[in-house]
C-alpha atoms as a PDB file:
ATOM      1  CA  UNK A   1       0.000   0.000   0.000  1.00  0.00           C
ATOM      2  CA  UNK A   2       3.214   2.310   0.719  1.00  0.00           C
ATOM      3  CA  UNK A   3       4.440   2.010  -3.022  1.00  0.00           C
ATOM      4  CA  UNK A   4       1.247   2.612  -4.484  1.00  0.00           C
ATOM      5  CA  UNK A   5       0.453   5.827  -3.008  1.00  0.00           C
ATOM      6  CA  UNK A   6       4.279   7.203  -3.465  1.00  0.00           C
ATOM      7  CA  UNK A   7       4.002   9.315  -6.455  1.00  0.00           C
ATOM      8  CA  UNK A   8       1.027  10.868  -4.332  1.00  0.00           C
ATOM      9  CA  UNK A   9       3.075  11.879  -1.487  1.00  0.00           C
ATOM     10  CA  UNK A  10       5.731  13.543  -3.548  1.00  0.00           C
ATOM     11  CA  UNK A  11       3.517  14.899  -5.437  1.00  0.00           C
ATOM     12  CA  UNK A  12       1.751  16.275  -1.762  1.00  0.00           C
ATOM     13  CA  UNK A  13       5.311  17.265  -1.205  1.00  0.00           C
ATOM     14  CA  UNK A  14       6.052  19.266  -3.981  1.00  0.00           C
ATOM     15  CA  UNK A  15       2.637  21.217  -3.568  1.00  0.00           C
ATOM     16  CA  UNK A  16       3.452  21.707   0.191  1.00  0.00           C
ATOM     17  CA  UNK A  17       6.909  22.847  -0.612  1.00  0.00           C
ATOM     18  CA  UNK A  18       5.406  25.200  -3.274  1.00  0.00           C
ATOM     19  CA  UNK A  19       3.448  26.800  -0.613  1.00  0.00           C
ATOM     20  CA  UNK A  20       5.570  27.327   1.632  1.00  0.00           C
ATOM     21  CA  UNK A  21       8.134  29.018  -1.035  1.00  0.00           C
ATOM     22  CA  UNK A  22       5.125  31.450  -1.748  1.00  0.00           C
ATOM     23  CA  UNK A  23       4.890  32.244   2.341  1.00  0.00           C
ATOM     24  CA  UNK A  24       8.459  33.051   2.422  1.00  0.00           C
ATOM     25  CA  UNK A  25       8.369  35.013  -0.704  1.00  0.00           C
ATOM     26  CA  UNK A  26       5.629  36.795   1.311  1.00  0.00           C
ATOM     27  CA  UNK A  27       7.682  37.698   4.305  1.00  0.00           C
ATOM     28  CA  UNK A  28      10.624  39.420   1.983  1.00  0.00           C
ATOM     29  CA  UNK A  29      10.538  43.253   2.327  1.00  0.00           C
ATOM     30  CA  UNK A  30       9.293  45.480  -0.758  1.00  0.00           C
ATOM     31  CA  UNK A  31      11.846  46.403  -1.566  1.00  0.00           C
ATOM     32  CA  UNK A  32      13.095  46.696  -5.104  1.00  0.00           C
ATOM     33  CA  UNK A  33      15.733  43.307  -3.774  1.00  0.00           C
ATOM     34  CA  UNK A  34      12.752  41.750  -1.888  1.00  0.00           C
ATOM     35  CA  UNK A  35      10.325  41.876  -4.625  1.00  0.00           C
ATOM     36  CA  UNK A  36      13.085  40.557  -7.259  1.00  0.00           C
ATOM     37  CA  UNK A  37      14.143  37.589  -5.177  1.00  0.00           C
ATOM     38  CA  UNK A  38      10.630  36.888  -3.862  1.00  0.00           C
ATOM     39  CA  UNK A  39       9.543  36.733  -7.955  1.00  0.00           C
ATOM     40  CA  UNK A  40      12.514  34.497  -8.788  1.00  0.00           C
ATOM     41  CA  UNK A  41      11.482  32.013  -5.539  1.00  0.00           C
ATOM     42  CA  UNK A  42       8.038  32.220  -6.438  1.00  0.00           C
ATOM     43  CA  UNK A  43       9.049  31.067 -10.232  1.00  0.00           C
ATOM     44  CA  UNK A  44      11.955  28.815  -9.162  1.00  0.00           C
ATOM     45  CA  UNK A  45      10.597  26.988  -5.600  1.00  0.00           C
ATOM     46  CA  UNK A  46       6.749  26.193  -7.194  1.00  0.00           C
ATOM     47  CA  UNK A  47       7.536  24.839 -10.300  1.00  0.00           C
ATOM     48  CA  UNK A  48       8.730  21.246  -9.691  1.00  0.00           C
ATOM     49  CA  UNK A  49       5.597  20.504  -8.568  1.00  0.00           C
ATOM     50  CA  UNK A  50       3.619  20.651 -11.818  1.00  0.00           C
ATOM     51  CA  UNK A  51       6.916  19.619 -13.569  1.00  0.00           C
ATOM     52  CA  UNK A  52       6.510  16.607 -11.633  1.00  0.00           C
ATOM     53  CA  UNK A  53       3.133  16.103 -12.866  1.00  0.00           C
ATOM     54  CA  UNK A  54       4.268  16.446 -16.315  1.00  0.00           C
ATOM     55  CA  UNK A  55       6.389  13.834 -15.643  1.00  0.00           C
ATOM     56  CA  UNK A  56       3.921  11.315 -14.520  1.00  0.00           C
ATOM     57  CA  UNK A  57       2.534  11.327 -17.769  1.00  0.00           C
ATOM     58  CA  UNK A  58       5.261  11.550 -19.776  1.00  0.00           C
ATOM     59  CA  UNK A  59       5.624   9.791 -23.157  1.00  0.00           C
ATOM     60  CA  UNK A  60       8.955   8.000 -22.735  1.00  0.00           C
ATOM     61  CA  UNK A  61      12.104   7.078 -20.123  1.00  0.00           C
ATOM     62  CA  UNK A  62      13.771  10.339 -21.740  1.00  0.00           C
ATOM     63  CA  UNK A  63      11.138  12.771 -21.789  1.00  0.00           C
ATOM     64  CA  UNK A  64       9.993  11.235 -17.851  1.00  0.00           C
ATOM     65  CA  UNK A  65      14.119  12.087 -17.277  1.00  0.00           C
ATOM     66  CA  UNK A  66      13.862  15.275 -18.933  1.00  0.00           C
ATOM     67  CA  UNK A  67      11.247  16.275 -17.008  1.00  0.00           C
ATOM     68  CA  UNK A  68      12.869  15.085 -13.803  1.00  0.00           C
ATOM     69  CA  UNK A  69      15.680  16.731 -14.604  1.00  0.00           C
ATOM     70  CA  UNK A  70      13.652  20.090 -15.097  1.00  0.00           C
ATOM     71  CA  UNK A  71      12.322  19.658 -11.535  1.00  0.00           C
ATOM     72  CA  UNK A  72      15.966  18.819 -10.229  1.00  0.00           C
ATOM     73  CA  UNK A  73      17.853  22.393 -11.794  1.00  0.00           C
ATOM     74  CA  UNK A  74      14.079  24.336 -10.396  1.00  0.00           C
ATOM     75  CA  UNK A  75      14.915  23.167  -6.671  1.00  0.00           C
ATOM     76  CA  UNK A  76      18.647  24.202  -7.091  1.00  0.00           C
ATOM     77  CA  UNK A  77      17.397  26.806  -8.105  1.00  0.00           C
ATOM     78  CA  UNK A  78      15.458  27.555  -5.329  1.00  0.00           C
ATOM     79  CA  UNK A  79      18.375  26.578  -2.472  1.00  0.00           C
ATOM     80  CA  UNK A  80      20.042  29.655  -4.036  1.00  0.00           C
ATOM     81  CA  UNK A  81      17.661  31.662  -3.700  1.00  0.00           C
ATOM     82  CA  UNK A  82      17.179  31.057  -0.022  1.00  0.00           C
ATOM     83  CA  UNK A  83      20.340  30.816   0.743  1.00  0.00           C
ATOM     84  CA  UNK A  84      20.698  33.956  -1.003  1.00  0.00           C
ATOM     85  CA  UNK A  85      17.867  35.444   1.297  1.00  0.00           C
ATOM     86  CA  UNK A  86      19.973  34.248   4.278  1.00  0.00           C
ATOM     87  CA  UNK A  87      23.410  35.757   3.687  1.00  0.00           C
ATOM     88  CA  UNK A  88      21.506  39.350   2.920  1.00  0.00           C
ATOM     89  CA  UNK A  89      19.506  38.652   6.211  1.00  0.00           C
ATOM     90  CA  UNK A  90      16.354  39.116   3.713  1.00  0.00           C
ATOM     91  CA  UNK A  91      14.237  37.238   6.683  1.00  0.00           C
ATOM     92  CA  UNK A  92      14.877  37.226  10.375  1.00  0.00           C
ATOM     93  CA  UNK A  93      15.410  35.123  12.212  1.00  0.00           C
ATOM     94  CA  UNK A  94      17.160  33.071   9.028  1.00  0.00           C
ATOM     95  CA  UNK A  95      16.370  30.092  10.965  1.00  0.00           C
ATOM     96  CA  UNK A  96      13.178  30.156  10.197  1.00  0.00           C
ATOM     97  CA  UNK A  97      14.159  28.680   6.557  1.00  0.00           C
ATOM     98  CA  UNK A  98      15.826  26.208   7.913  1.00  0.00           C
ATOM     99  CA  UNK A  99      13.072  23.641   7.904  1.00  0.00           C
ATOM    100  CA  UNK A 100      12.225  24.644   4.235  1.00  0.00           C
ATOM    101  CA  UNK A 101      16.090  24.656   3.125  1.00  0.00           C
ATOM    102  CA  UNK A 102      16.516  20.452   4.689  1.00  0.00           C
ATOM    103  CA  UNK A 103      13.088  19.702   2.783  1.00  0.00           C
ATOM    104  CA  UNK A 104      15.013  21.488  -0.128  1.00  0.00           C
ATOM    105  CA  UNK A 105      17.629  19.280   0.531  1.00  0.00           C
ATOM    106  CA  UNK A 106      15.280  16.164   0.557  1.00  0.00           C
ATOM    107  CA  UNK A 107      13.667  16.960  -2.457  1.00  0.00           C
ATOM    108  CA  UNK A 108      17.340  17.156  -4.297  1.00  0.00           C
ATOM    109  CA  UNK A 109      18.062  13.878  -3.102  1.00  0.00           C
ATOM    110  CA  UNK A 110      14.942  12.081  -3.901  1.00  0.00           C
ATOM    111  CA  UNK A 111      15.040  13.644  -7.834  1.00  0.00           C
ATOM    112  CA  UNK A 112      18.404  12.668  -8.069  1.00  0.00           C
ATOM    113  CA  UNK A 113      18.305   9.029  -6.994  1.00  0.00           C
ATOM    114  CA  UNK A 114      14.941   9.077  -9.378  1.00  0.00           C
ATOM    115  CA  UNK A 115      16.227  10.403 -12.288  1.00  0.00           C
ATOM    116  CA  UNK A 116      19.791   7.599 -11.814  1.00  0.00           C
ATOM    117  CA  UNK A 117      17.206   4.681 -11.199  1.00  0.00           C
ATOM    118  CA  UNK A 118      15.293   5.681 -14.329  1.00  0.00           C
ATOM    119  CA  UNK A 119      18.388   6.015 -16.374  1.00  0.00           C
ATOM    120  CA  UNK A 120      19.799   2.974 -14.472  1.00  0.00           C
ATOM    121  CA  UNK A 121      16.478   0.821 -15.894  1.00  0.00           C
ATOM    122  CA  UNK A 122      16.942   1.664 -19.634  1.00  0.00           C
ATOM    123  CA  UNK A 123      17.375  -1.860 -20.958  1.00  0.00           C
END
C-alpha cells in the first residue's frame, strides 16, 4: 500500500513545498531586492511541482528524465535563492528557513536518486 500511493506523497510534497516558497516570498521586504528575489522564488521553488506532474505522464524514459531533470535544476534553483535570502539577512530570524532549506535538501536527493534509477532501468 506504501508504493502505491508514493508518487502521491511527492507529489503532496512538492505542492506543500510550493506553498511554503510562496509564504516566504511573502515575508521578503518590498523592496526593489525583496520583490526581485521573492519573484525568482516564487518562479523557481513552485515549479517542480507541476513539472513533476508532467512527468507522470510523460511519453517516454527520456522525456519522464527530462522532465525530472527540469524539476531537479528548479529546486537548485530555489536553495540559491534562499540561501541567497539568508546571507543578505532578507528574513529574520534566518532560521526560520531552515526547515524549508533540509526539505530542499530532501527533495534534491529524492530527484536525483529518481532520475539515476530511471536512467539505471533503460534496458
Amino acid at each position: 500500500m506504501l508504493n502505491a500511493n508514493k508518487e502521491f506523497d511527492l507529489e503532496d510534497r512538492l505542492i506543500d513545498f510550493a506553498v511554503r516558497i510562496v509564504h516566504a516570498a511573502e515575508s521578503l521586504p518590498k523592496t526593489k531586492v525583496g520583490n526581485h528575489i521573492a519573484g525568482q522564488l516564487i518562479r523557481s521553488g513552485t515549479s517542480p511541482a507541476p513539472n513533476y506532474g508532467e512527468a507522470q505522464s510523460s511519453e517516454s524514459r527520456a522525456d519522464f528524465v527530462h522532465k525530472m531533470k527540469v524539476s531537479l535544476k528548479e529546486l537548485r534553483e530555489t536553495k540559491v535563492w534562499l540561501l541567497m535570502i539568508i546571507k543578505a539577512d532578507l528574513i529574520k530570524p534566518a532560521s526560520k528557513l531552515k526547515t524549508l532549506i533540509d526539505e530542499n535538501d530532501q527533495l534534491i536527493a529524492i530527484f536525483v536518486s529518481s532520475i539515476r534509477t530511471a536512467k539505471k532501468n533503460k534496458s
